[in-house]
N, C-alpha and C. Protein backbone atom coordinates (compact mmCIF):
# COMPACT_ATOMS: atom_id res chain seq x y z
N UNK A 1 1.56 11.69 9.40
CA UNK A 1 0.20 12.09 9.10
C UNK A 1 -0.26 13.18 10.07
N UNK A 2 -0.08 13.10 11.42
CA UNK A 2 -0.31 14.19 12.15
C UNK A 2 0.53 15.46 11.98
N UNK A 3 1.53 14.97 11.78
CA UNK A 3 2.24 16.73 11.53
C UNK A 3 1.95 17.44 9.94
N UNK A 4 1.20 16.42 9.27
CA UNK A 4 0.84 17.45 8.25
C UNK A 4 -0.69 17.60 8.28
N UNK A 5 -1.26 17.15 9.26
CA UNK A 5 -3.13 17.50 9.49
C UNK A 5 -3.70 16.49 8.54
N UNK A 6 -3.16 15.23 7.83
CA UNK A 6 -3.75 14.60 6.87
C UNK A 6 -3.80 13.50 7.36
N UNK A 7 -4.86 12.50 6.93
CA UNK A 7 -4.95 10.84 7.16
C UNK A 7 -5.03 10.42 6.03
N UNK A 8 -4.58 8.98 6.52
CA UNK A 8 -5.17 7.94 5.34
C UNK A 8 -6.90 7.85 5.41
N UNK A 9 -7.10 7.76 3.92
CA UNK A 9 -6.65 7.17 3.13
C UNK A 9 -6.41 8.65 1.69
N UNK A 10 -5.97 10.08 2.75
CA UNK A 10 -5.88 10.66 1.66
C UNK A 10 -4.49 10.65 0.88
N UNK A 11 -4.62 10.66 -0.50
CA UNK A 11 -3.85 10.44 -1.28
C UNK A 11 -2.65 11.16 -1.32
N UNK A 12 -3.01 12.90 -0.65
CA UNK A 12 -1.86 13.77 -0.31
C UNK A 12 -0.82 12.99 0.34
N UNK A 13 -1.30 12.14 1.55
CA UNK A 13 -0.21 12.08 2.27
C UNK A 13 0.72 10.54 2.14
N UNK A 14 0.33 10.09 0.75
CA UNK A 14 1.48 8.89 0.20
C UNK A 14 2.14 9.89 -0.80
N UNK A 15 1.26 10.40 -1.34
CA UNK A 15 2.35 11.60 -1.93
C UNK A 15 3.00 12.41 -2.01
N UNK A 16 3.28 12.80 -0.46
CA UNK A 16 4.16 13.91 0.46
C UNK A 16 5.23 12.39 0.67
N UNK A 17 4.68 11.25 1.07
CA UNK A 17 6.40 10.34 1.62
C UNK A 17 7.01 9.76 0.77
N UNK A 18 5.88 9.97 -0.69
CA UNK A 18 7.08 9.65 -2.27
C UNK A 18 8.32 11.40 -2.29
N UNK A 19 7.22 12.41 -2.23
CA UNK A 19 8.00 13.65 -2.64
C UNK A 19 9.52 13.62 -1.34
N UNK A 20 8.86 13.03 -0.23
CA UNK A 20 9.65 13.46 0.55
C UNK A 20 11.18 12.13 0.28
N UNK A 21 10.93 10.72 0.32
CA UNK A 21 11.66 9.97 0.17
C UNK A 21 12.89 9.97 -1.60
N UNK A 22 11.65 10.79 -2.29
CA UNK A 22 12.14 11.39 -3.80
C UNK A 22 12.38 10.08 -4.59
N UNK A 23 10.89 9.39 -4.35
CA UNK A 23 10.51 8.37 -5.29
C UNK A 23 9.48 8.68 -6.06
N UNK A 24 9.16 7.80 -7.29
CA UNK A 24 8.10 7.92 -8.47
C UNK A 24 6.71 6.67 -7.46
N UNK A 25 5.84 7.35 -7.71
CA UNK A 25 4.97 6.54 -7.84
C UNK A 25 5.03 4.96 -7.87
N UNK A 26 5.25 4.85 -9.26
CA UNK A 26 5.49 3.51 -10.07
C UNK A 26 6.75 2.42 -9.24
N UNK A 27 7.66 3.25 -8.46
CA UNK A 27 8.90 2.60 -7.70
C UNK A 27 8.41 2.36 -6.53
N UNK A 28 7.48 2.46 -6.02
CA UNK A 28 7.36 2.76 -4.48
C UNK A 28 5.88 1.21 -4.17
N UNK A 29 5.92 0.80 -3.00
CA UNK A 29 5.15 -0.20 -2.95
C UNK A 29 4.16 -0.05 -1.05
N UNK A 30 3.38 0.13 -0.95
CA UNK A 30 2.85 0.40 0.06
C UNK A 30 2.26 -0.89 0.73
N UNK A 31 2.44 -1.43 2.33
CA UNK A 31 1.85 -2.68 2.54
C UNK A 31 1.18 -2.22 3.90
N UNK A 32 0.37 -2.28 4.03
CA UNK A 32 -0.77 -2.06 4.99
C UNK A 32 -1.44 -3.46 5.28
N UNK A 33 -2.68 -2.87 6.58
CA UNK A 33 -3.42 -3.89 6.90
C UNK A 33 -4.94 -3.77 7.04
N UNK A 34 -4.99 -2.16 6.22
CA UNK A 34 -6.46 -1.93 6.14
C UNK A 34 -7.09 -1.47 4.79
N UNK A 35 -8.03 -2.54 4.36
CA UNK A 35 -8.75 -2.05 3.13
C UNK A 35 -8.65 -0.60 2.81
N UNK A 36 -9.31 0.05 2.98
CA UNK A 36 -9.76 1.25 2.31
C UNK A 36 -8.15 2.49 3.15
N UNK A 37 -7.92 2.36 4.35
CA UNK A 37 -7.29 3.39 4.84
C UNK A 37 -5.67 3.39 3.78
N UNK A 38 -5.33 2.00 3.71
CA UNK A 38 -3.62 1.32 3.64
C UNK A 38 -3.62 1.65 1.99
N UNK A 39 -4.77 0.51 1.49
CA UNK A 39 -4.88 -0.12 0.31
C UNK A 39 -5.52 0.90 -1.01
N UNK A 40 -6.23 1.34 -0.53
CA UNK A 40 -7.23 1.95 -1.43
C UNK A 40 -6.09 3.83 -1.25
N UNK A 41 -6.00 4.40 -0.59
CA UNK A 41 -5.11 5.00 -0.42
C UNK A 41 -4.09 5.28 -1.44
N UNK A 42 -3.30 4.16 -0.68
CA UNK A 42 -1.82 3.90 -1.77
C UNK A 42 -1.73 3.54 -3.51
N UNK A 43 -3.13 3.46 -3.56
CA UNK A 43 -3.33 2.80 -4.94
C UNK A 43 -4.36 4.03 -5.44
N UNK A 44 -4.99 5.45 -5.14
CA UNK A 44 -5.09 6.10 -5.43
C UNK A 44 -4.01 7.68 -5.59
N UNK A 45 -2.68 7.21 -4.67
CA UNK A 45 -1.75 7.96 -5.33
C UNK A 45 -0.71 7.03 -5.83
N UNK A 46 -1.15 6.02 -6.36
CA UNK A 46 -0.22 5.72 -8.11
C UNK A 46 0.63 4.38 -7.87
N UNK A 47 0.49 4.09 -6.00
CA UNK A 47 1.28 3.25 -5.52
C UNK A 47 1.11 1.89 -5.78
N UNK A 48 2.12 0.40 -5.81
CA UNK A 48 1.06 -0.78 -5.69
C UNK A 48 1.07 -1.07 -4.25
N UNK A 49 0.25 -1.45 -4.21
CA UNK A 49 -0.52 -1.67 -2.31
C UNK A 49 -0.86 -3.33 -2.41
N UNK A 50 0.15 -3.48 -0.78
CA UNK A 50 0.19 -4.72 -0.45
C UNK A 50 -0.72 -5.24 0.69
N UNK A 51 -1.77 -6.01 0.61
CA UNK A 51 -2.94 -6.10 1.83
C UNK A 51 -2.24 -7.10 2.75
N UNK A 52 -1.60 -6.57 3.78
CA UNK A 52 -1.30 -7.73 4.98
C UNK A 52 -1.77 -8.53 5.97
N UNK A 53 -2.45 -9.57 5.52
CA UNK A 53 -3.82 -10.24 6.16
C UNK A 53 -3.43 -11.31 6.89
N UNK A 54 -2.34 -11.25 8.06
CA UNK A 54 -2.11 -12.51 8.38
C UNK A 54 -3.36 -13.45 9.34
N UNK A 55 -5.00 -12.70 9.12
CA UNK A 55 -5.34 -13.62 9.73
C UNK A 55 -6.47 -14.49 8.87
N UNK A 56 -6.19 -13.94 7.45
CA UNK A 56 -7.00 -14.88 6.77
C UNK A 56 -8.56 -14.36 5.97
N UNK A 57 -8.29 -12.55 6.64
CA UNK A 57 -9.75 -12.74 6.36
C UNK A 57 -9.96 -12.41 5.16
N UNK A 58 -11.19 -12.37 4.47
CA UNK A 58 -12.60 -12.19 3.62
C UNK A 58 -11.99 -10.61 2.79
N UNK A 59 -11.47 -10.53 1.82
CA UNK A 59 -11.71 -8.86 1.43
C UNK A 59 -12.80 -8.27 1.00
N UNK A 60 -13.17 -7.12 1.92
CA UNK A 60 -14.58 -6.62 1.87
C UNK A 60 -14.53 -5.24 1.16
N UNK A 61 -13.28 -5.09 0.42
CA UNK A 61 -13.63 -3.63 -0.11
C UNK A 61 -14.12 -3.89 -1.80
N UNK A 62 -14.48 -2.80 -2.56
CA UNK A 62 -14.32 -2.55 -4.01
C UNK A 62 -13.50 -3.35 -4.81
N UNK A 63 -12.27 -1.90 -4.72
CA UNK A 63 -10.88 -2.33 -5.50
C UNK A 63 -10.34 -3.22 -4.84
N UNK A 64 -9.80 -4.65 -5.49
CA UNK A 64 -8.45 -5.45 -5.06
C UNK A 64 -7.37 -4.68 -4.55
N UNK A 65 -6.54 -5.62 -3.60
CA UNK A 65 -5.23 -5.07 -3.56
C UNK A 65 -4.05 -5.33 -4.59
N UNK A 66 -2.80 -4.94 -4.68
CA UNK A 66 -2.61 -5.56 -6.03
C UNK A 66 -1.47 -7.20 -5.40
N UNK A 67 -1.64 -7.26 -4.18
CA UNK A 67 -1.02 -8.65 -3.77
C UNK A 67 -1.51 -8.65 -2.37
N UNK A 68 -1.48 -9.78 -1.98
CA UNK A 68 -2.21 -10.10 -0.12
C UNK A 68 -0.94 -11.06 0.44
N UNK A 69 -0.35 -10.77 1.44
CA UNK A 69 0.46 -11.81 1.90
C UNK A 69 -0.08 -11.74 3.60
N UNK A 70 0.10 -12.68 3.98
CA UNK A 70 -0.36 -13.63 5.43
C UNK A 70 0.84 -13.01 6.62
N UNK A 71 2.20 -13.12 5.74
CA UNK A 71 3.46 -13.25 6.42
C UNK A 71 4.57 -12.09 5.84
N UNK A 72 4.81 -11.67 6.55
CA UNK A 72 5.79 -10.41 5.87
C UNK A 72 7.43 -11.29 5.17
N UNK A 73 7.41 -12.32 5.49
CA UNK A 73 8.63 -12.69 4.90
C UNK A 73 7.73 -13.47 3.27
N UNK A 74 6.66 -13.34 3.02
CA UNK A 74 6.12 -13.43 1.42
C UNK A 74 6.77 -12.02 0.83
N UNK A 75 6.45 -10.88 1.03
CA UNK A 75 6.61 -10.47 0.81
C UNK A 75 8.17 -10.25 -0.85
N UNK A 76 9.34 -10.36 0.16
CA UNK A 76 10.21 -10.56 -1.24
C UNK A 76 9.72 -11.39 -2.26
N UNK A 77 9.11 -12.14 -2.06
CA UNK A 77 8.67 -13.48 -3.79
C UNK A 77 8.02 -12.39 -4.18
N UNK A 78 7.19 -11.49 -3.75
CA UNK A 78 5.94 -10.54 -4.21
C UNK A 78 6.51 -9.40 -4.74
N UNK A 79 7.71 -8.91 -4.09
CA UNK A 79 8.59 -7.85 -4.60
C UNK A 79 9.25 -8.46 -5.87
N UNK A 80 9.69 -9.72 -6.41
CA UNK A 80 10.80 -10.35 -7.05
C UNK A 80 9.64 -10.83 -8.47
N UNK A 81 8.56 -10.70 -8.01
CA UNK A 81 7.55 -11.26 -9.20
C UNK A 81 7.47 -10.37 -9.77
N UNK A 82 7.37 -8.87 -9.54
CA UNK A 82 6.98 -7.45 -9.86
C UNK A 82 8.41 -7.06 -10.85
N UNK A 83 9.48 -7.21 -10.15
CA UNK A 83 10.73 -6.83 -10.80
C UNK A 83 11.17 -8.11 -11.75
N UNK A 84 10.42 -9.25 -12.04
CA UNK A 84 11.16 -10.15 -13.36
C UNK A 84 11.28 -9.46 -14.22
């Protein structure tokens, strides 16, 4: 983000590390730990965005995330539900 002058939660710069990694949108899964910077972000350039809340709290934004896990080892069931 600093070497291209951009922050989250702008959308350019999930879409410079799809162009750059030379993934689609739709393949790519973003897991953060902040409403609007991580979440809202990744899910305005096309991504699904994972809210990593291991402490429980309250979601205070708008848009949902499109999954919340506590523990990064949830995660695969969350990846494996997406790909049935």
């Amino acid at each position: 983000a600093e070497d291209m002058g951009i922050a989250k939660p702008d959308a350019r710069l999930f879409q410079e590390a799809l162009q750059r990694g030379g993934v689609a949108p739709g393949a790519a899964v973003h897991v953060g730990d902040h409403p609007g910077d991580d979440i809202d972000g990744a899910q305005q350039a096309g991504l699904r965005a994972v809210w990593f809340n291991p402490a429980g709290k309250a979601w205070e934004a708008e848009k949902l995330p499109d999954a919340e896990i506590r523990s990064l080892t949830e995660l695969p069931d969350v990846l494996a539900r997406w790909n049935a």
